[in-house]
Protein backbone atom coordinates (compact mmCIF):
# COMPACT_ATOMS: atom_id res chain seq x y z
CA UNK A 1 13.11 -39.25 85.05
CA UNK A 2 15.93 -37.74 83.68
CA UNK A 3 17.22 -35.56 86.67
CA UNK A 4 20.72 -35.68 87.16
CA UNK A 5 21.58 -37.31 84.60
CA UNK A 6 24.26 -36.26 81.68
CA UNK A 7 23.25 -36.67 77.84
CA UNK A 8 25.27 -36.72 75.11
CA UNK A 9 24.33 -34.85 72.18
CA UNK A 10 25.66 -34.55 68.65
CA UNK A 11 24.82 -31.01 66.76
CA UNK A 12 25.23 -31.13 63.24
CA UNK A 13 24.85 -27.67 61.67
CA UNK A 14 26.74 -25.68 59.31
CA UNK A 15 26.53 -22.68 61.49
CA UNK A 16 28.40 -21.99 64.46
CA UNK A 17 26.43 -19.59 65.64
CA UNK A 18 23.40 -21.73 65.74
CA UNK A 19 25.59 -24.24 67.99
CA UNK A 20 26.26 -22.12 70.39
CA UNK A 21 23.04 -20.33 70.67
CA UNK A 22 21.56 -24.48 71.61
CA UNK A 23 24.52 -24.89 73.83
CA UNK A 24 23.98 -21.73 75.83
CA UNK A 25 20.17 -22.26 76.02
CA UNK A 26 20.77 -25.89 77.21
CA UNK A 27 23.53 -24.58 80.07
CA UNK A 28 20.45 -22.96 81.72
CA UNK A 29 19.00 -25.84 82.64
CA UNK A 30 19.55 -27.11 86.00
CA UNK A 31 18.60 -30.85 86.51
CA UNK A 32 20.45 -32.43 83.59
CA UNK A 33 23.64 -32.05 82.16
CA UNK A 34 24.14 -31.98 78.15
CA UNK A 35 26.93 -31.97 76.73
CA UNK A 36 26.84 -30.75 73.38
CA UNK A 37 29.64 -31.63 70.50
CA UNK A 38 29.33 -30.78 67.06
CA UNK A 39 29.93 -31.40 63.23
CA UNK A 40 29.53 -28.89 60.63
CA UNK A 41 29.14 -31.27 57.59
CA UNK A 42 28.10 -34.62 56.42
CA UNK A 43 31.15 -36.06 55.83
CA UNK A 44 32.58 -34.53 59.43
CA UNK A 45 29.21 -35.86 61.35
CA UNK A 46 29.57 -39.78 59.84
CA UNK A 47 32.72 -40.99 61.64
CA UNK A 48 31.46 -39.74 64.66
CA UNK A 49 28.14 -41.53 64.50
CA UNK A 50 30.04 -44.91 66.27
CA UNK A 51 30.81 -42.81 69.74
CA UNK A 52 28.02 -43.57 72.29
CA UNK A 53 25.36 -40.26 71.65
CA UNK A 54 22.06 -40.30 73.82
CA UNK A 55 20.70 -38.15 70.98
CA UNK A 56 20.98 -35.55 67.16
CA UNK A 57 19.97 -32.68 66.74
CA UNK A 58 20.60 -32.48 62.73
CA UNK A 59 19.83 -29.06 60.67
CA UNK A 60 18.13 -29.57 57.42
CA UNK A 61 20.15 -27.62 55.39
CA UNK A 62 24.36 -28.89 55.31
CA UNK A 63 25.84 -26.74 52.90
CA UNK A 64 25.74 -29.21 49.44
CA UNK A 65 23.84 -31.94 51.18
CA UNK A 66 20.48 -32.04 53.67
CA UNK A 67 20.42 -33.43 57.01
CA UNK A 68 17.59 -36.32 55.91
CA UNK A 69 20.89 -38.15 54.33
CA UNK A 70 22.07 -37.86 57.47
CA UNK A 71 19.61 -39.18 59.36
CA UNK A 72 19.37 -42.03 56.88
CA UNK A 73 22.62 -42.73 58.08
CA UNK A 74 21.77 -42.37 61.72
CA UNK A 75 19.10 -45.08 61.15
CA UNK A 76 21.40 -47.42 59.48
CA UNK A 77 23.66 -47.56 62.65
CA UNK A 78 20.81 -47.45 65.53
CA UNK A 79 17.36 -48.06 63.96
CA UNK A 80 15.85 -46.00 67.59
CA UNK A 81 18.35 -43.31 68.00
CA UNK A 82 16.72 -40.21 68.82
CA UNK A 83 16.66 -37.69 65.69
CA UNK A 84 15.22 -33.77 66.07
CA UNK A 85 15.35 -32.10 63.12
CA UNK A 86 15.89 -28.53 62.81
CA UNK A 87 15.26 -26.10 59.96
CA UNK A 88 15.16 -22.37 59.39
CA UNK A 89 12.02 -22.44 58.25
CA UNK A 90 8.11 -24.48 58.54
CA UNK A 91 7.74 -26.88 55.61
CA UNK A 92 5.55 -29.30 56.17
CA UNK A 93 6.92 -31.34 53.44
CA UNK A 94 10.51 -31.37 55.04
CA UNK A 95 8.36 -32.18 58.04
CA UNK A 96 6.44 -34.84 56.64
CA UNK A 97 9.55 -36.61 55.08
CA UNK A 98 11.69 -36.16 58.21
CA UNK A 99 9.27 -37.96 60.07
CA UNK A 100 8.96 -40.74 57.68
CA UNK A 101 12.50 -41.53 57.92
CA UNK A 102 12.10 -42.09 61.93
CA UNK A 103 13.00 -38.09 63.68
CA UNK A 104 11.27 -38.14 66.92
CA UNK A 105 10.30 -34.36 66.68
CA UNK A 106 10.87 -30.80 64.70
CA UNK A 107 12.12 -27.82 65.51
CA UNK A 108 11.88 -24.07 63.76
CA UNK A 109 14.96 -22.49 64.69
CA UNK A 110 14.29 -18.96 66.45
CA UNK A 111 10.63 -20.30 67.47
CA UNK A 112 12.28 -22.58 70.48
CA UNK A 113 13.63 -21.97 74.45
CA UNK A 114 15.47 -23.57 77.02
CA UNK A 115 12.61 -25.27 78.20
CA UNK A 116 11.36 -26.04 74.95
CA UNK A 117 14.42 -27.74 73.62
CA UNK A 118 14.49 -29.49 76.80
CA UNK A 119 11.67 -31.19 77.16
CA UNK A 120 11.73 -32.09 73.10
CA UNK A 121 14.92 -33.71 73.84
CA UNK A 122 13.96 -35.45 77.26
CA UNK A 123 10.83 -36.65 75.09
CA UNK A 124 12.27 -38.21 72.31
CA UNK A 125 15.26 -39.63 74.30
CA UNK A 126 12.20 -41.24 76.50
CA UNK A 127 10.30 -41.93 73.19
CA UNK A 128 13.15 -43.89 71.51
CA UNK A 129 13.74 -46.08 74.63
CA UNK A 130 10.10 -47.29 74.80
CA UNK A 131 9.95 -47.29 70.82
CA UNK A 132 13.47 -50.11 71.13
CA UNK A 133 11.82 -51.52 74.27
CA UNK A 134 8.93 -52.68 71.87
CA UNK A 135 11.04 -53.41 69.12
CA UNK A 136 12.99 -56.14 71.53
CA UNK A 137 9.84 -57.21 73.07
CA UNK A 138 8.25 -57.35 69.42
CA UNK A 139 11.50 -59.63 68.46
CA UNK A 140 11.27 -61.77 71.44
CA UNK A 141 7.07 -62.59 70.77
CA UNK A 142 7.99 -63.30 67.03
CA UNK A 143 10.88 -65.68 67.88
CA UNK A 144 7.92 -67.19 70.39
CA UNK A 145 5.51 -67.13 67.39
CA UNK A 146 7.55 -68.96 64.82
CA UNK A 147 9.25 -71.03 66.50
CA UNK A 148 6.72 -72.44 69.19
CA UNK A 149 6.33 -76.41 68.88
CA UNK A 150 2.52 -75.87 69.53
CA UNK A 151 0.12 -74.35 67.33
CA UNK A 152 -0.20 -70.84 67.98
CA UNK A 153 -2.49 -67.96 66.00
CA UNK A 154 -3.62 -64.38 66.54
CA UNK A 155 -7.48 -63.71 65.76
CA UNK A 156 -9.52 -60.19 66.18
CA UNK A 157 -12.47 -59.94 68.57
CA UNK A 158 -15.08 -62.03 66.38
CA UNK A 159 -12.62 -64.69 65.65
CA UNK A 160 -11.15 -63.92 62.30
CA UNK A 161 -7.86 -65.42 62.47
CA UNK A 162 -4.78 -62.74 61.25
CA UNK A 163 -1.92 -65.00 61.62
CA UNK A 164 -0.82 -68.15 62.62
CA UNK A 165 2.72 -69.90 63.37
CA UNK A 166 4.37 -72.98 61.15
CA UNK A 167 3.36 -75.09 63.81
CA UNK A 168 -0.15 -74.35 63.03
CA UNK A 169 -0.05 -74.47 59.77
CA UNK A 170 1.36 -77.72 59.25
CA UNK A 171 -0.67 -78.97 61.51
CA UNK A 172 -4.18 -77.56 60.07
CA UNK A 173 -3.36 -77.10 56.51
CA UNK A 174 -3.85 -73.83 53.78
CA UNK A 175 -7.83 -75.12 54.46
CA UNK A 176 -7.90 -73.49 58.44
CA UNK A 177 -5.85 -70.46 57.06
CA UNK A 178 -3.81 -69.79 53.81
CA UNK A 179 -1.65 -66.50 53.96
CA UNK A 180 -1.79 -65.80 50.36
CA UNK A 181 -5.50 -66.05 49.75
CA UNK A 182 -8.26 -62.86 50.36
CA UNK A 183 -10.70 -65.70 52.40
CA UNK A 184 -11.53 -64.96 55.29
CA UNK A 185 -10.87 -67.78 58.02
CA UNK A 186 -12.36 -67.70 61.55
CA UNK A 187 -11.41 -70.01 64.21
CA UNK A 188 -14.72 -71.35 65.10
CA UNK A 189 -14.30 -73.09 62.16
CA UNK A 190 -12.05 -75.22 63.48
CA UNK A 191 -14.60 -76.55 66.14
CA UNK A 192 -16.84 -79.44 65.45
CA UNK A 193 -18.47 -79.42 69.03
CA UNK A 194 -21.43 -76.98 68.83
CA UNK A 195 -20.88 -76.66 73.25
CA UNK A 196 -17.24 -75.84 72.40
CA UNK A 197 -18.81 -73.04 69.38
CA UNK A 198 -20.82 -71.49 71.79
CA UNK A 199 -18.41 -71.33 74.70
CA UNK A 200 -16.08 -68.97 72.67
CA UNK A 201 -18.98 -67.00 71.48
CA UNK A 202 -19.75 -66.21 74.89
CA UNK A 203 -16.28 -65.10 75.62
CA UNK A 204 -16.30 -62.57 72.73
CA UNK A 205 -19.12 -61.22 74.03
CA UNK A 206 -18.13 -60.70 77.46
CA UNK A 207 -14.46 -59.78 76.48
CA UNK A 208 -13.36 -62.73 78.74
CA UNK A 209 -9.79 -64.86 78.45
CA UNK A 210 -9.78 -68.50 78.69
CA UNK A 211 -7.41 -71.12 79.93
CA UNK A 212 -6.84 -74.83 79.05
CA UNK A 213 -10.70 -75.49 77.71
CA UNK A 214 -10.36 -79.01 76.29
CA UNK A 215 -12.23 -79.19 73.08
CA UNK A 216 -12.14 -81.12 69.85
CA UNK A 217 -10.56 -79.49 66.91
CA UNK A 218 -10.60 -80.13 62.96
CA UNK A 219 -7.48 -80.69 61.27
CA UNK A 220 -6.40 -81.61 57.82
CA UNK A 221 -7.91 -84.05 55.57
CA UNK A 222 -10.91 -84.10 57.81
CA UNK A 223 -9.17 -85.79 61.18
CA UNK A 224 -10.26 -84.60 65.14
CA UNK A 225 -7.73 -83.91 67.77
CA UNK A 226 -8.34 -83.50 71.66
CA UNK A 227 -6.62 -80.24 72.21
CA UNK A 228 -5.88 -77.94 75.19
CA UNK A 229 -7.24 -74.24 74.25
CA UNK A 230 -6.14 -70.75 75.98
CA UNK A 231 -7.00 -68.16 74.19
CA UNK A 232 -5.44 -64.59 76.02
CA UNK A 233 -5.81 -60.87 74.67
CA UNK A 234 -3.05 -59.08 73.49
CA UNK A 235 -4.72 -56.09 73.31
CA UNK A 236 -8.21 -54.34 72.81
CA UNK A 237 -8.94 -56.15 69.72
CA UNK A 238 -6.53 -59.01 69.58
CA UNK A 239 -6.42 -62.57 70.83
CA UNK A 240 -3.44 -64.61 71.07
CA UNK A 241 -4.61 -68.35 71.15
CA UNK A 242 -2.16 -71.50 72.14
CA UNK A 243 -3.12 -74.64 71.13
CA UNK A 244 -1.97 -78.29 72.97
CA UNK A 245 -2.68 -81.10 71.13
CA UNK A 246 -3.35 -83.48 73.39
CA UNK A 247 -3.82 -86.77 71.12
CA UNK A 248 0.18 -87.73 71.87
CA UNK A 249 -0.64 -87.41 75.77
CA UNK A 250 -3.53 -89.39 75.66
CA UNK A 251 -2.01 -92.19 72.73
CA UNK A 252 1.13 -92.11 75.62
CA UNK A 253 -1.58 -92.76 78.98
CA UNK A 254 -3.51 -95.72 76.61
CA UNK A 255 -0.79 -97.34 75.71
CA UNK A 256 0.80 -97.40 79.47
CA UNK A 257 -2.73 -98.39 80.86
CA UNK A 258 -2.95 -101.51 78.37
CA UNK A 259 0.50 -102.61 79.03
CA UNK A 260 -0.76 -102.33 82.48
CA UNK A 261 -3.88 -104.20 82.31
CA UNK A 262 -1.96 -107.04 79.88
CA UNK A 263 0.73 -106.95 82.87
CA UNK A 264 -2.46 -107.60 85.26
CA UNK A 265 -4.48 -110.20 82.80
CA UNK A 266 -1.03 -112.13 82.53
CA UNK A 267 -0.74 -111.85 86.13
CA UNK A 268 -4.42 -113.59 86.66
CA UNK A 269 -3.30 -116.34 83.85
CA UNK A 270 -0.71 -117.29 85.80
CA UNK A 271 -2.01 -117.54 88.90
CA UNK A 272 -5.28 -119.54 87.21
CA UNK A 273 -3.06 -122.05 85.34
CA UNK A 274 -1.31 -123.13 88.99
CA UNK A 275 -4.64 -123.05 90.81
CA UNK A 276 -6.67 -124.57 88.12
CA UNK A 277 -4.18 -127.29 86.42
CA UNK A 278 -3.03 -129.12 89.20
CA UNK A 279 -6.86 -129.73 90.61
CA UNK A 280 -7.22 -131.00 86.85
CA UNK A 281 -4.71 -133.07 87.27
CA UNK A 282 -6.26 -134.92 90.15
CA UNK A 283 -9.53 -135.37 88.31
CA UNK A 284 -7.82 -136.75 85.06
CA UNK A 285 -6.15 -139.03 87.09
CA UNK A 286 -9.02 -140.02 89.76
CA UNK A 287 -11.30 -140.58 86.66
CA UNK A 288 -8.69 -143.04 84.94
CA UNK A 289 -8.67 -144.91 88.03
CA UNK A 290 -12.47 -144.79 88.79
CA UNK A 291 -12.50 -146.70 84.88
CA UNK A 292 -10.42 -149.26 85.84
CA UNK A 293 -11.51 -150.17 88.93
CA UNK A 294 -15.31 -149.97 88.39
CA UNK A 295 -16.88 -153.28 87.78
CA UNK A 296 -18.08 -153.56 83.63
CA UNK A 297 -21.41 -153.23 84.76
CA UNK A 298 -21.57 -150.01 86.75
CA UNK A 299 -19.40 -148.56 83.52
CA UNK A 300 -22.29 -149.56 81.09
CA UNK A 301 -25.18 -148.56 83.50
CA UNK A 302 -22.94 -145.08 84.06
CA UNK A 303 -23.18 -144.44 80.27
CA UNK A 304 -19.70 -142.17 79.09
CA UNK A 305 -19.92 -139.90 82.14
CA UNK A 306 -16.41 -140.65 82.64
CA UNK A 307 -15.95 -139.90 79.04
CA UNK A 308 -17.44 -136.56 79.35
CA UNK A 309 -15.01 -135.65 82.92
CA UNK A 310 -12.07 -136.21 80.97
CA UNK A 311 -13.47 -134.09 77.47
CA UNK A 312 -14.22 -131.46 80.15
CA UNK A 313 -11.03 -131.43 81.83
CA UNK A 314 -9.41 -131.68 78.41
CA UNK A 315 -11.42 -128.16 77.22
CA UNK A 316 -10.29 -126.47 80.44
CA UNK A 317 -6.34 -127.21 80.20
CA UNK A 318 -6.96 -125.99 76.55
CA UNK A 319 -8.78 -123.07 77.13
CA UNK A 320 -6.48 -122.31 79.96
CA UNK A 321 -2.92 -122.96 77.40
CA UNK A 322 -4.39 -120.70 75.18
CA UNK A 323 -4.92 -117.76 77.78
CA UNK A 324 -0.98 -118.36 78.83
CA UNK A 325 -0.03 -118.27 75.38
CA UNK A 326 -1.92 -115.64 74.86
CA UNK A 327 -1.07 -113.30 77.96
CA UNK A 328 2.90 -114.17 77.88
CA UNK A 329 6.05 -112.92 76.23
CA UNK A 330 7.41 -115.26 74.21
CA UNK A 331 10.84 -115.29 72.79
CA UNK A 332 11.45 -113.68 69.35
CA UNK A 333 13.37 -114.85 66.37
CA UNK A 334 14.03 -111.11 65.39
CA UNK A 335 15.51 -110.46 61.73
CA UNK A 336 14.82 -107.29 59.44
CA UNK A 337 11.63 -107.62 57.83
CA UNK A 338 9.65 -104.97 55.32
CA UNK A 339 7.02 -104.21 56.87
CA UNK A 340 5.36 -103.80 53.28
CA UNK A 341 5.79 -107.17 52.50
CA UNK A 342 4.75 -108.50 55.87
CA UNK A 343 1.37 -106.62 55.59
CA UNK A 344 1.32 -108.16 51.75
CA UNK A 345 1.96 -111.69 52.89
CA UNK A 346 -0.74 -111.61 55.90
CA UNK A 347 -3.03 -110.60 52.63
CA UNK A 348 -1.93 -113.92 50.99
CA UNK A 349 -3.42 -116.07 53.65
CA UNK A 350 -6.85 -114.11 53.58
CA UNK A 351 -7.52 -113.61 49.99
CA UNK A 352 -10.20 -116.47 49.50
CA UNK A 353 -12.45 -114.54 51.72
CA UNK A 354 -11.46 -111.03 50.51
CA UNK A 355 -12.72 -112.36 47.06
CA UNK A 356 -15.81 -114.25 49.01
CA UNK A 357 -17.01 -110.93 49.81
CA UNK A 358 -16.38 -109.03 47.11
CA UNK A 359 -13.81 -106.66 49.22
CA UNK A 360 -11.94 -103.65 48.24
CA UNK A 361 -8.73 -103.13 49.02
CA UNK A 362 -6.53 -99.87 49.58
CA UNK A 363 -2.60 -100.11 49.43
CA UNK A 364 -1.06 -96.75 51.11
CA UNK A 365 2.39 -97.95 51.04
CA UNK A 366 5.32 -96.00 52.08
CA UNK A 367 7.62 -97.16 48.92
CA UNK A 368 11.23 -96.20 50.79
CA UNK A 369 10.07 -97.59 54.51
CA UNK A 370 12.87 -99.02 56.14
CA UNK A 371 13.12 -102.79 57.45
CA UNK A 372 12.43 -103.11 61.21
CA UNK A 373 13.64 -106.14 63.45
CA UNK A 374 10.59 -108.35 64.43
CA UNK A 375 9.73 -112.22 64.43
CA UNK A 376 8.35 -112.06 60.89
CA UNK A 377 5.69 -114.93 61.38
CA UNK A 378 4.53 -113.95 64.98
CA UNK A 379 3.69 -110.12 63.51
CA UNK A 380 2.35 -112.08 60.48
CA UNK A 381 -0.18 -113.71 62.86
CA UNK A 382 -1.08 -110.54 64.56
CA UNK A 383 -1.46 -108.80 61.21
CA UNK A 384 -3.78 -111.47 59.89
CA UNK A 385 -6.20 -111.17 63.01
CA UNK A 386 -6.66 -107.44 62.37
CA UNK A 387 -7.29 -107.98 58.73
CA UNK A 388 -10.06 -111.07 60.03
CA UNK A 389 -11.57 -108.95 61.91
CA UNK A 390 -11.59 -106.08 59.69
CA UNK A 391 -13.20 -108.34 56.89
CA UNK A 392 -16.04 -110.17 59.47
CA UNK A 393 -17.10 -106.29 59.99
CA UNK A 394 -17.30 -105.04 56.65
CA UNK A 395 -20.40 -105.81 54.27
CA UNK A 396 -20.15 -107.85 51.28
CA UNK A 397 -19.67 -106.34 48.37
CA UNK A 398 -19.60 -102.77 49.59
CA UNK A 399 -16.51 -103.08 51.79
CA UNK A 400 -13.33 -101.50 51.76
CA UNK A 401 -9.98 -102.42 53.71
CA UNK A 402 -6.84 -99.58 53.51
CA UNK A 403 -3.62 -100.63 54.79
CA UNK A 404 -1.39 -97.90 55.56
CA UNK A 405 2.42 -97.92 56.03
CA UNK A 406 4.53 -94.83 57.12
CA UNK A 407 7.11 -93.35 58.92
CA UNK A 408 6.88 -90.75 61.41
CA UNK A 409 8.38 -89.49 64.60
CA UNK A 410 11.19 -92.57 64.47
CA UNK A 411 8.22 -94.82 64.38
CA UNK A 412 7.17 -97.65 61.67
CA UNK A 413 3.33 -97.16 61.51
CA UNK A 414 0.72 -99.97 59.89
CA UNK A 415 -2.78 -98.85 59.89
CA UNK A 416 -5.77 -101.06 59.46
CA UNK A 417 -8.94 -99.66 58.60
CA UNK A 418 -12.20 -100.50 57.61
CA UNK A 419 -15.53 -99.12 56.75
CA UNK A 420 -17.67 -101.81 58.71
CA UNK A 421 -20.11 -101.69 61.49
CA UNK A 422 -18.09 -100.12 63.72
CA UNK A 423 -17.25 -101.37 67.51
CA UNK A 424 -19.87 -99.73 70.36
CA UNK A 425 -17.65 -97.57 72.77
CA UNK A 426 -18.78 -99.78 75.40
CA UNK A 427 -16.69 -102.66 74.02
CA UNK A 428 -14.13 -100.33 73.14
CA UNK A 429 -11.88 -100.63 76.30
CA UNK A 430 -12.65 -104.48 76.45
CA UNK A 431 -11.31 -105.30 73.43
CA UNK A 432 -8.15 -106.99 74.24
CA UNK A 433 -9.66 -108.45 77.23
CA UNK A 434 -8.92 -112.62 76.92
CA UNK A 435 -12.13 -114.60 76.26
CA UNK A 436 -14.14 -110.86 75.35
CA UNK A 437 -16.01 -111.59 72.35
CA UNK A 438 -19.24 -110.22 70.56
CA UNK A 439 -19.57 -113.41 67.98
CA UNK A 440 -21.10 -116.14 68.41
CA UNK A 441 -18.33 -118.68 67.78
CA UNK A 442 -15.51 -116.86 68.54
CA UNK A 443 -12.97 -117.51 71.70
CA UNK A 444 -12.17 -114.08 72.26
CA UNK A 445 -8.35 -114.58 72.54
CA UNK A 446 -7.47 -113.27 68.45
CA UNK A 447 -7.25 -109.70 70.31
CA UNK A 448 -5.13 -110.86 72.98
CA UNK A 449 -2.99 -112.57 71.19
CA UNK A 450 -2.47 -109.74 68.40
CA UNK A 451 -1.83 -107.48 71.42
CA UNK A 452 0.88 -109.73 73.44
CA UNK A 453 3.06 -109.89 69.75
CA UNK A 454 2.89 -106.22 69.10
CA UNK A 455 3.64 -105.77 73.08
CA UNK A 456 6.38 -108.34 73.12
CA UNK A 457 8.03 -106.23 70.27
CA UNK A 458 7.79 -102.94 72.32
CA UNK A 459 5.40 -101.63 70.13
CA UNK A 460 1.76 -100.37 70.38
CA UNK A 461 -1.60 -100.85 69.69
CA UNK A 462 -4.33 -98.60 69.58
CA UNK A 463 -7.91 -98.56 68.06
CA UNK A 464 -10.54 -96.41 66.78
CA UNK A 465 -14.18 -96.99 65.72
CA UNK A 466 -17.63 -95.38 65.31
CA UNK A 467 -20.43 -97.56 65.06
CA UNK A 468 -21.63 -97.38 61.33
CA UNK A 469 -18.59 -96.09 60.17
CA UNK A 470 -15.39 -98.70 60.84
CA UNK A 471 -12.94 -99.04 62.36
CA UNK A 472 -9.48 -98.27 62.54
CA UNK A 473 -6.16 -100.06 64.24
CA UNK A 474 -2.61 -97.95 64.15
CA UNK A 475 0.19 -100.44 64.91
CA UNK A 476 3.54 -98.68 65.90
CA UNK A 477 7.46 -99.98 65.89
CA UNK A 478 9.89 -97.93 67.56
CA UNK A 479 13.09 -97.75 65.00
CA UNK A 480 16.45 -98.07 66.78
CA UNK A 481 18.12 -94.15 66.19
């Protein structure tokens, strides 16, 4: 690899003789050119240490000083230049310490040839590239490591994790993996799906890679994200694993498909009010004139059918209003508004049956939340339909109802969450559907409603539940940057 090719050296010795015994032993080789220039001292070798050398060759001994102060030097200027030391003498302690401070070989002066001291240089010349080759590679993966948006760990062949990036620890807390305690931490851990346990088991034990297995993982304070999982070897013993937390990308496709489907369902409303209220119309009016024209008698014998066409028609214009209103942007009288006190006044018109009950309630207030600009009474309305809900689910006097207010990512969040029955998944995507309801007397628009104000504000609304556990409604504002 080196044929041809011309190598600088610098020879620091306080011997001439010893310099030009090197030089004339490197002359007689063939294939690559050195050219040899030397320093007798210290002090003589250190200004020269800035000129472009492939490689020193540094004598121990340097009249009042030693050549490992030299070397230090070397280091300090290129951590991988490649150092041979030479002495007159075999010391292993001078060896030892020599190679401590970085010399890629040692030579016994007198013990060495031509070939010899070529190949020693030719290897540590080839040694010190591959040793700064790692070094820059080692640079580039730690630059990677800490400063990688995504979660990102290392972990041994039976899971123990070594290390992990800031990403990953902010996102999964000192409880997945603290760096200053002796616990060990393994990443099955992490996993609450038994199927998801067992499929990285089986990879240990088959020495296998894996790419973008979509799991469930734990992170802090006892929350589950949908995540993306590769997990790659870095070498024999070590596994790199990336993490892609998915939760954003699916929060992003919910929120698209329900503006979609409430684009859709106001669509539908539409087209029902203009085929449905102009038939009603006709039977309003065809009934009005069927009671004035019928003779008194016919009216009596006909009892208050007529009665009951027009309380009919009456229930279906309603019904039909209601699912316009409640499918259609409306205009906005936007002004700043705390969000805190918005969430406080919605309690105001609720607290007779928070009391009824015997309800608990949970104030997680961010204290320095900035105003946002909304219609103050429409989000009131929409605030105080979650909360109605939230209190028909939870039991009496065991219930509890947290309101949450935060910041985060440029958003204003409000969370509403209970500890009721819970909503079956089934119902789940059919919750803002107009006229979906599981009670008995309810008209199923609340939902639909609460979703057209938070939509009409560019906002969001998203929900949560496990039957017997509660359920959960996060409420996001964008905030103008």
């Amino acid at each position: 690899m080196f044929s041809g090719k011309i190598i600088k050296v610098l020879y620091v010795d306080d011997d001439p003789d010893d310099f030009l015994l090197a030089s004339s032993l490197l002359k007689k080789i063939t294939d690559t050119t050195y050219i040899l220039e030397g320093a007798t001292s210290l002090e003589e070798a250190i200004p020269k240490l800035d000129e472009s050398f492939d490689l020193f060759l540094v004598d121990y001994r340097l009249g009042k000083d030693t050549g490992l102060e030299l070397i230090r030097e070397i280091k300090l200027v290129r951590k991988h230049a490649p150092v041979i030391m030479l002495t007159g003498m075999s010391t292993g302690n001078i060896d030892k310490e020599a190679l401590n401070l970085g010399v890629s070989d040692y030579l016994v002066k007198g013990e060495f040839d031509a070939q010899t001291l070529d190949r020693t240089l030719r290897y540590a010349i080839r040694d010190a590239q591959l040793m700064e080759s790692l070094s820059s590679a080692a640079v580039k993966f730690r630059s990677i490591f800490e400063l990688a948006t995504d979660p990102f760990l290392l972990m041994d062949y039976e899971g123990e994790i070594l290390e992990v990036n800031p990403a990953f620890q902010k996102k999964f807390g000192l409880k997945a993996h603290d760096p200053n305690s002796d616990e060990t931490y393994y990443f099955k851990d992490l996993l609450p799906d038994e199927s998801s346990r067992q499929e990285l088991e089986q990879l240990f034990l088959n020495g296998e890679e894996l790419y973008d297995m979509e799991a469930l993982l734990t992170i802090e304070h006892g929350h589950s994200i949908n995540s993306l999982i590769s997990i790659v070897k870095q070498d024999v013993n070590i596994y790199q694993v990336l993490i892609k937390d998915l939760s954003a990308i699916k929060a992003k496709e919910e929120e698209e498909h329900n503006l979609k489907k409430f684009s859709s369902t106001g669509r539908i409303a539409r087209l029902l009010a203009h085929e449905v209220k102009n038939p009603l119309t006709t039977i309003l009016l065809s009934a009005d004139q069927l009671h004035m024209e019928l003779p008194e008698s016919v009216l009596v014998e006909s009892g208050d059918l007529i009665d009951v066409i027009r309380r009919n028609c009456d229930r279906i214009n309603h019904l039909v209003t209601q699912l316009l209103d409640s499918t259609r942007f409306t205009e906005l009288d936007a002004k700043n508004h705390s969000i805190n006190t918005l969430l406080d006044e919605a309690l105001e018109h609720v607290n007779d049956r928070i009391d009824f009950k015997g309800i608990t309630i949970q104030k997680q207030y961010q204290t320095d939340i900035c105003d946002i600009s909304v219609d103050g009474e429409k989000i009131k309305i929409a605030l105080i339909n979650l909360i109605v809900n939230a209190i028909e689910a939870i039991p009496e006097k065991a219930g509890k109802l947290i309101l949450k207010t935060s910041i985060k990512e440029n958003q204003c969040r409000i969370e509403i969450k209970d500890n009721g029955e819970g909503i079956p998944k089934e119902n789940l995507e059919r919750l803002f559907e107009p006229f979906f309801t599981s009670k008995a007397a309810g008209s199923g628009l609340g939902l639909t409603n609460t979703q057209n104000i938070i939509l009409s504000h560019g906002g969001s609304i998203r929900v949560k539940s496990e039957v017997g556990k509660g359920t959960s409604f996060l409420i996001t504002f964008n905030i103008p940057s």
